[in-house]
Structure formats: C-alpha cells, structure tokens
C-alpha atoms as a PDB file:
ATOM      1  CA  UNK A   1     132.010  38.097  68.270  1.00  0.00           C
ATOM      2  CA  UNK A   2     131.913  38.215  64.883  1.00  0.00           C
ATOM      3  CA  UNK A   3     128.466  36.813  62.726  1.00  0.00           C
ATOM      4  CA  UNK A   4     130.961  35.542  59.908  1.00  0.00           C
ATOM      5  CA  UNK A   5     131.430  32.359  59.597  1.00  0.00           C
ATOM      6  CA  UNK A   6     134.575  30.292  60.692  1.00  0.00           C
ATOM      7  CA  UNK A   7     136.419  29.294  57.470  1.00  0.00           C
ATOM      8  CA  UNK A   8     136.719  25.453  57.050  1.00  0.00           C
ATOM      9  CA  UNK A   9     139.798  23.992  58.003  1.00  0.00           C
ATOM     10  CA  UNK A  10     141.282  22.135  54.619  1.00  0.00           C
ATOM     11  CA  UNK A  11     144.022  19.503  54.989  1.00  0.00           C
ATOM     12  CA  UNK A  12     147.291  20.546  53.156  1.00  0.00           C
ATOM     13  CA  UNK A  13     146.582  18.722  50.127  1.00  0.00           C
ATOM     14  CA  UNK A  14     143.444  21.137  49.578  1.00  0.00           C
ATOM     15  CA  UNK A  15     145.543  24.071  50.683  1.00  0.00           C
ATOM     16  CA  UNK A  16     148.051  23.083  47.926  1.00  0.00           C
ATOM     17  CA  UNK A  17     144.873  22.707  44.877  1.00  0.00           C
ATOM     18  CA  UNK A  18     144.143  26.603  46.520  1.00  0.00           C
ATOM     19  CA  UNK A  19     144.081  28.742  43.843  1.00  0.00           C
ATOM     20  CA  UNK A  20     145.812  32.701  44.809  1.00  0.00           C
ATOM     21  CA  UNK A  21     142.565  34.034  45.080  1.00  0.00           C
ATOM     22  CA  UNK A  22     141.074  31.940  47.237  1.00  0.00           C
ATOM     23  CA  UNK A  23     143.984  32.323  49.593  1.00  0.00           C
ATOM     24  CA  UNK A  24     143.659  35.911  49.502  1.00  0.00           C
ATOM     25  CA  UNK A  25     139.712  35.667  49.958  1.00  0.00           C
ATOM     26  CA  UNK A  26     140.443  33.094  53.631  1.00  0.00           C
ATOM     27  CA  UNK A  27     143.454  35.889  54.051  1.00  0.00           C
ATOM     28  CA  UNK A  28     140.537  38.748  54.194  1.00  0.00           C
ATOM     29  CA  UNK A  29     138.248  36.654  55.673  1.00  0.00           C
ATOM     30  CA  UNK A  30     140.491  36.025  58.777  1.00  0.00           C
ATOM     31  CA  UNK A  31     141.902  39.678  58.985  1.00  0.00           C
ATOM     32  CA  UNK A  32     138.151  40.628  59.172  1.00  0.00           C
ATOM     33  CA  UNK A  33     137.676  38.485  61.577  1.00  0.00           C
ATOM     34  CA  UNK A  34     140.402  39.834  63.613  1.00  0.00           C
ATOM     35  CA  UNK A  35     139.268  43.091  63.031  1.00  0.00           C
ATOM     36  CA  UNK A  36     136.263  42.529  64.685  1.00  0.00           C
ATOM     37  CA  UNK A  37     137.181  40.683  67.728  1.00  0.00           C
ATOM     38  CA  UNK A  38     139.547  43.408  67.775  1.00  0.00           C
ATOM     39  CA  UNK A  39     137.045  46.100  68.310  1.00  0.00           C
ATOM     40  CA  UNK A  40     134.802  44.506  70.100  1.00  0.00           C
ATOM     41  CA  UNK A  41     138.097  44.015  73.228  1.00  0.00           C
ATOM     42  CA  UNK A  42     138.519  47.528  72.431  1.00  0.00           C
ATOM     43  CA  UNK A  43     135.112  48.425  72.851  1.00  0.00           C
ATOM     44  CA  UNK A  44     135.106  46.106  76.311  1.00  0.00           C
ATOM     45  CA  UNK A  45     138.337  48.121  77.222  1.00  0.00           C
ATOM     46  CA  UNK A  46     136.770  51.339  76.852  1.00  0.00           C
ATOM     47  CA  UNK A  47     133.456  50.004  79.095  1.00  0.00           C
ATOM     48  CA  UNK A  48     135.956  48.841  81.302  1.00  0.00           C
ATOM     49  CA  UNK A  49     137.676  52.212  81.869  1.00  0.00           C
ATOM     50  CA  UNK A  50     134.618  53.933  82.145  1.00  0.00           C
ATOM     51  CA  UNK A  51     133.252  51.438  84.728  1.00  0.00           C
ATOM     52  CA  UNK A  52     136.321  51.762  86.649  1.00  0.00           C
ATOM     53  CA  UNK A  53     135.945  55.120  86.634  1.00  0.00           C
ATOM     54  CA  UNK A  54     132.499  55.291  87.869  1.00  0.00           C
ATOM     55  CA  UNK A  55     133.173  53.171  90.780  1.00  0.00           C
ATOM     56  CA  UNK A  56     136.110  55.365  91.508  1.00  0.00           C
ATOM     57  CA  UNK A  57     133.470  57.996  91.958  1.00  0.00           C
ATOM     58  CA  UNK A  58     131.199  56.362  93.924  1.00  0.00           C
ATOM     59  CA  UNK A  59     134.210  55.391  96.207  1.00  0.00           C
ATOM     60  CA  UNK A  60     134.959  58.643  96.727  1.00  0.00           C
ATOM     61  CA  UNK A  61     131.707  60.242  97.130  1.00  0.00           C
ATOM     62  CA  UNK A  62     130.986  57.458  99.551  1.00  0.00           C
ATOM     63  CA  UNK A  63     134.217  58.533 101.193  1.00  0.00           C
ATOM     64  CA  UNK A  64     133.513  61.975 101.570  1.00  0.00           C
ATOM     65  CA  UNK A  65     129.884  61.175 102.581  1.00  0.00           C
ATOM     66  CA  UNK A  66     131.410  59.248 105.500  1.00  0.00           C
ATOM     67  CA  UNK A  67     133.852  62.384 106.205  1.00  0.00           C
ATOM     68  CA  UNK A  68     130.769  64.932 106.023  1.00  0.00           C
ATOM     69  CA  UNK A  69     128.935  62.280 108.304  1.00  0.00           C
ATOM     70  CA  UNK A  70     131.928  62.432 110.656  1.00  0.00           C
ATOM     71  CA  UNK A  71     132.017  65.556 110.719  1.00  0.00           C
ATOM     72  CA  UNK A  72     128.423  66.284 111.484  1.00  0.00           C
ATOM     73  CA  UNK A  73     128.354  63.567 114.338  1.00  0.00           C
ATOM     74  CA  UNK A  74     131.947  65.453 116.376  1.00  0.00           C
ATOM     75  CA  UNK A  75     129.789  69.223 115.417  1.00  0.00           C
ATOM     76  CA  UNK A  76     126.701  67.142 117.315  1.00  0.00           C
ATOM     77  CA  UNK A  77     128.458  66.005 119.886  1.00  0.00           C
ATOM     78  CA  UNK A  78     130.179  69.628 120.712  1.00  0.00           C
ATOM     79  CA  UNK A  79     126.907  71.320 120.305  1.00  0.00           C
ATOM     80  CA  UNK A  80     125.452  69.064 122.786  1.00  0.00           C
ATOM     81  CA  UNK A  81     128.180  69.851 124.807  1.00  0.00           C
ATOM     82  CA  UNK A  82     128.161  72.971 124.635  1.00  0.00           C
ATOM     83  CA  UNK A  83     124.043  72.906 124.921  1.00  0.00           C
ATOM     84  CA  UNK A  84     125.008  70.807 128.450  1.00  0.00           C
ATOM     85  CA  UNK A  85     127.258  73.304 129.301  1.00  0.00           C
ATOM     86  CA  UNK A  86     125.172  76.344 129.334  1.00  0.00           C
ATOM     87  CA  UNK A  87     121.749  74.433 130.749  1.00  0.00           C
ATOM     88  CA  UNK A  88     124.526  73.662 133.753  1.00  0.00           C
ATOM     89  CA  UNK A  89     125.527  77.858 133.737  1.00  0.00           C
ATOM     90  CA  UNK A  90     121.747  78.916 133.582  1.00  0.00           C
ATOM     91  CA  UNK A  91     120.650  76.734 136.627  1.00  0.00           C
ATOM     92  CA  UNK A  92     123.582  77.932 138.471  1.00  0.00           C
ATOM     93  CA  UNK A  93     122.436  81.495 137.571  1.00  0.00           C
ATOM     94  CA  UNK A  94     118.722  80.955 138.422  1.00  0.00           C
ATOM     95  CA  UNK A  95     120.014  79.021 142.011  1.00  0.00           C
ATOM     96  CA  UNK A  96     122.371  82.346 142.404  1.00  0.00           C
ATOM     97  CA  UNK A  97     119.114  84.595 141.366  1.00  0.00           C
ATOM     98  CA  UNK A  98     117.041  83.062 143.508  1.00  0.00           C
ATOM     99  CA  UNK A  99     119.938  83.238 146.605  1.00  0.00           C
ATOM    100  CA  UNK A 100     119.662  86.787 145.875  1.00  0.00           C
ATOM    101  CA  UNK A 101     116.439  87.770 145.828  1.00  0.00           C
ATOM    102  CA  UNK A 102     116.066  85.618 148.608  1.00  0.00           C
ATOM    103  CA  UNK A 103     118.327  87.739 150.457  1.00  0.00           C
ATOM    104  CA  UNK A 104     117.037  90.854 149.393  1.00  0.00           C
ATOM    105  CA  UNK A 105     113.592  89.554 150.999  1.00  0.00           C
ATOM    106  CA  UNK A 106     115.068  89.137 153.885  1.00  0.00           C
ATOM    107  CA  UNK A 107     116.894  92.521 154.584  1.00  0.00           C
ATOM    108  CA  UNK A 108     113.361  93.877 153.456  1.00  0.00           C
ATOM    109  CA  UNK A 109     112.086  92.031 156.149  1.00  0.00           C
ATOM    110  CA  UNK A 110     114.855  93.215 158.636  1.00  0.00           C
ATOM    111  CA  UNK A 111     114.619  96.856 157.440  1.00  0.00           C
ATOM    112  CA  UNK A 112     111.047  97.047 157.921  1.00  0.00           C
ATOM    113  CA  UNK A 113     110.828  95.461 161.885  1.00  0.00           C
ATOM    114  CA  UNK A 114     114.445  97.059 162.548  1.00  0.00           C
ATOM    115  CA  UNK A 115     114.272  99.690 165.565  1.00  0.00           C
ATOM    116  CA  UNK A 116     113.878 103.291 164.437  1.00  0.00           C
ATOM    117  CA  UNK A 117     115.711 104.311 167.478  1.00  0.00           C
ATOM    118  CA  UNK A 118     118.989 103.741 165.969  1.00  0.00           C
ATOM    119  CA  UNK A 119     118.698 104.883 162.005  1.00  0.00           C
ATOM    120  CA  UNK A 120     122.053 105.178 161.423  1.00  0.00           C
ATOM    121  CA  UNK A 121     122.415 101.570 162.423  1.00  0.00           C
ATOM    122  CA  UNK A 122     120.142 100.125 160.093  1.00  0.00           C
ATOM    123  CA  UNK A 123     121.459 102.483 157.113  1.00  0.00           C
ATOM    124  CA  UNK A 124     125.155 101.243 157.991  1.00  0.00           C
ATOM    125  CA  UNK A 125     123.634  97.407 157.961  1.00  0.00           C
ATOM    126  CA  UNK A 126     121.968  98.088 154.919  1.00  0.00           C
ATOM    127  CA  UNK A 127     124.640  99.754 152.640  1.00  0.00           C
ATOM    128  CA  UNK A 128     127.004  96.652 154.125  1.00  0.00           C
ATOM    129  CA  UNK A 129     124.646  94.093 153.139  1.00  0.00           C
ATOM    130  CA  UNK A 130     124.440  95.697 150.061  1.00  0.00           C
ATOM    131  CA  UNK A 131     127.843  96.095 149.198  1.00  0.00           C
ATOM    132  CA  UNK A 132     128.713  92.960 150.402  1.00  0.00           C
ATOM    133  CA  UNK A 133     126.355  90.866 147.997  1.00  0.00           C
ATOM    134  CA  UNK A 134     128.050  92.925 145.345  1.00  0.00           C
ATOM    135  CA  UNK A 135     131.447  91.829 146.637  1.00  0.00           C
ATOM    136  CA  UNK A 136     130.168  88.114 146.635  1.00  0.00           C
ATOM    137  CA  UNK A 137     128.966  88.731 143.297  1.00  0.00           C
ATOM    138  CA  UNK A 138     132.016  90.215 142.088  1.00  0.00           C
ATOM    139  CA  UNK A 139     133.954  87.721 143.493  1.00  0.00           C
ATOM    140  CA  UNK A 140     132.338  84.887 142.020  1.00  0.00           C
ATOM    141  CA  UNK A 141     132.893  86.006 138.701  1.00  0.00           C
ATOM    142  CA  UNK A 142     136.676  85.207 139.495  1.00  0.00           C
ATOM    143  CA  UNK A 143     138.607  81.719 138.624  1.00  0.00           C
ATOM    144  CA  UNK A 144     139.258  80.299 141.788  1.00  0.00           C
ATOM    145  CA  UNK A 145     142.708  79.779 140.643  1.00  0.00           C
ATOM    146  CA  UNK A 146     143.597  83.087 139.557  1.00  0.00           C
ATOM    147  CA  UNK A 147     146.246  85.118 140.938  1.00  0.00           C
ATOM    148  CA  UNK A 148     143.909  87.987 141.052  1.00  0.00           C
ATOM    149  CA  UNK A 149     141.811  86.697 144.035  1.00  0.00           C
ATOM    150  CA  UNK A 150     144.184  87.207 147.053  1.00  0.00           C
ATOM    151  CA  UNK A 151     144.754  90.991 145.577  1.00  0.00           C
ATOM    152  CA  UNK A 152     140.869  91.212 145.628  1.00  0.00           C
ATOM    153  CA  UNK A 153     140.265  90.098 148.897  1.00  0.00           C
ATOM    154  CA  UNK A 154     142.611  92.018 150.021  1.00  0.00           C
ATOM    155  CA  UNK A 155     141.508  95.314 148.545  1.00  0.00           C
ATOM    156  CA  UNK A 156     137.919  94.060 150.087  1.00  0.00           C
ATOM    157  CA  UNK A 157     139.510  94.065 153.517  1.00  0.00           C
ATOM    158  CA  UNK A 158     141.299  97.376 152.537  1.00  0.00           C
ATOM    159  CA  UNK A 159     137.806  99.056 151.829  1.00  0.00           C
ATOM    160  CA  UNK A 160     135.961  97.602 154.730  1.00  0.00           C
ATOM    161  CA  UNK A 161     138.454  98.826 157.194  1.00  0.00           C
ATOM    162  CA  UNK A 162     138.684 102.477 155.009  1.00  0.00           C
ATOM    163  CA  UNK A 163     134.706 102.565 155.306  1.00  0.00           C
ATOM    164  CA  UNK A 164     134.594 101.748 158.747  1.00  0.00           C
ATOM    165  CA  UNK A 165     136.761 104.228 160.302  1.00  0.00           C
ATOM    166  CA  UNK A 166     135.264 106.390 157.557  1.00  0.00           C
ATOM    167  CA  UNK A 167     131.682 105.930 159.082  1.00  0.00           C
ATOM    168  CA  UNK A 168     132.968 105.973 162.480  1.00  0.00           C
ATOM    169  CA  UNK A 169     134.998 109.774 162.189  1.00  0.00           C
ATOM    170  CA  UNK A 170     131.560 110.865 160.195  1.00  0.00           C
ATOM    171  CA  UNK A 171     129.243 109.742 163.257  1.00  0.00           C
ATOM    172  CA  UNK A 172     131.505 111.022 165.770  1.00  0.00           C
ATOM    173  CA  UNK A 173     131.973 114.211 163.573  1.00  0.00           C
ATOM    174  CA  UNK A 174     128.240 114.569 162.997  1.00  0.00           C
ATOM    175  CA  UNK A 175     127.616 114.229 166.827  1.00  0.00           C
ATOM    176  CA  UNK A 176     129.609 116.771 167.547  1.00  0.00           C
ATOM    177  CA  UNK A 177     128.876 119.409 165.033  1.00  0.00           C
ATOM    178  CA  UNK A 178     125.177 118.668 165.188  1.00  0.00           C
ATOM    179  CA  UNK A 179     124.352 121.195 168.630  1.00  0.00           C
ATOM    180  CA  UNK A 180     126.852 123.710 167.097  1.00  0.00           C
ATOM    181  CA  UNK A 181     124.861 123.661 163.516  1.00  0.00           C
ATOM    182  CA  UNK A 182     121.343 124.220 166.210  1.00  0.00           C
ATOM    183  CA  UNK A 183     123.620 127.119 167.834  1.00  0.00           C
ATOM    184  CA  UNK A 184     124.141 128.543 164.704  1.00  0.00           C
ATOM    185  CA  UNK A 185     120.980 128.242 163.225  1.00  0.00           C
ATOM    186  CA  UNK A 186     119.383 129.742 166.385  1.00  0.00           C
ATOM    187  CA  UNK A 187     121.845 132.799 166.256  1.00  0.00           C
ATOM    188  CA  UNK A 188     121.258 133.587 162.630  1.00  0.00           C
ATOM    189  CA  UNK A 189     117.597 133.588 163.032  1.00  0.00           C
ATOM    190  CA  UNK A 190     117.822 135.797 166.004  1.00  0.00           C
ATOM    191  CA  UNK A 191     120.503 138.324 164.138  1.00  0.00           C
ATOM    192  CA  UNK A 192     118.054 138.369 161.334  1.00  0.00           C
ATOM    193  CA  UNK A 193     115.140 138.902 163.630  1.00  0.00           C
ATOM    194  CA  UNK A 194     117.216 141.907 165.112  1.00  0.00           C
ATOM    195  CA  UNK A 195     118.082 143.515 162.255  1.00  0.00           C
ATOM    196  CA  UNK A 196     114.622 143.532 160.651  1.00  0.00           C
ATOM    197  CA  UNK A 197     112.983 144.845 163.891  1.00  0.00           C
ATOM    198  CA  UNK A 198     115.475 147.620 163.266  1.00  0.00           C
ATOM    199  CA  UNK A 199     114.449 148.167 160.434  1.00  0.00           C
END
C-alpha cells in the first residue's frame, strides 16, 4: 500500500469553505493513491502469473518424472523377464549338455568292451547312435506344435529304413565280392609274376 497518508474526511460544510485548489490537491492526492494500489495489484498479478506458471512446471516435470519412472519399472520388469527366461534356456542347455556327453561316455564305454568279432556291428551301432542323437537334437529344436514335426519324423523313418536296406545290400554285396576281389588279386600277381619271369 501506499506510504501517503489518508486524506481527512471533512463534513460538507468544510467541503463547501474548500477552496478549487485544495479540491484539486485531495483530487491528486486520491488519484495517486489509486495509482499506487493500482500497481502494486498489478505487480501481485504479474507474481501471480509467474507463480502459476512455475507450479505448472513443476506439475509437469513431476508428471513426466512419474512417466519416465513408469517406464523404467515395465523396462525392469521385462528385463527381468527376459533375464528369467534365458537362466531357464541355459539350464535346460547345460541339463541337455550334460545328457549328451553323458551319452557319448557311454557309447565310449560300449565301443571300447564291444566284441571285435563283429566290427561291422559296432560301426553300424555307432554311426546309429550317432545319427540318432543328432536326430533328437534336431528334433528338439522344433515347436511341438508345428506342422513341420509329423513331416520330420516321417522323413526320419524314411532315412532309417533307406539306410538300413542300404547297409544291408552293402554287407551282403561286400560278402560276396570280397573272395572274388582275393581271386583277382591273386591272379594279377601271378600274371605279373609270369610276365616278368619272361622277361
């Protein structure tokens, strides 16, 4: 507020002995006053709006911190998810890892007390073994609801029965050409023999 004085309030009678200047003087005097109280709810307005404003900036930042906050606890959560997720895969691949080589020890094992008498045996048992942990292996890799697993197993059964009668014409055909290769062998060695005595 203004430091000026309040002008004294005069009954009408003194109003009426006012002289034209004084009246203008208590005229100024109050327009001054005015004036000032004036500015000073203009001044307040202006603190106002800039106090409004602030807090309408701190409302918003606060909002957006709570977004960003939001946002980091959902990315959290999904990481640790996700974290979950593959701890879960890398224990199943150890377990599988461990199935294998497991395995593997035990056709060592097999391979090295197997019978030598039969050595086409144990290299047919082998290469199956083999083939079939690949097959498992291979298999697994599949979605077990995927139309693509009955066509698998299916070419599986397709190749075990092609391999079999495969191994089974090759035996047969090695047992029979094996004492013709000897006769052969035998009869070039004793042409050559004859031919270099004639010599």
């Amino acid at each position: 507020m203004s430091s000026s004085p309040i002008p004294e309030t005069r009954t009408p009678v003194e109003h009426d002995k006012l002289g034209r200047e004084e009246l203008l003087a208590l005229l100024r005097d109050v327009t001054t006053q005015r004036d000032a109280l004036l500015s000073q709810f203009e001044a307040m307005a202006v603190q106002v709006d800039e106090s409004a404003r602030e807090i309408a900036a701190d409302v918003l930042d606060a909002q957006e911190n709570a977004k960003r906050a939001e946002r980091y606890e959902h990315r959290a959560e999904e990481e640790a998810t996700h974290v979950a997720a593959l701890s879960r895969q890398l224990d199943d691949e150890r377990r599988k890892s461990a199935e294998i080589a497991a395995e593997f020890a035990r056709f060592r094992d097999a391979a090295a007390h197997a019978p030598v008498e039969d050595p086409w045996g144990v290299l047919w048992r082998a290469i199956s073994q083999i083939a079939g942990d690949w097959v498992a292996w291979a298999r697994a890799k599949i979605p077990p609801d995927s139309s693509l697993l009955p066509w698998f197993d299916r070419a599986v059964e397709f190749v075990k029965v092609v391999l079999r009668v495969g191994w089974k014409c090759g035996a047969a055909f090695f047992e029979w050409a094996k004492p013709r290769v000897v006769d052969l062998w035998k009869w070039l060695r004793s042409e050559a023999a004859g031919r270099t005595s004639k010599e």
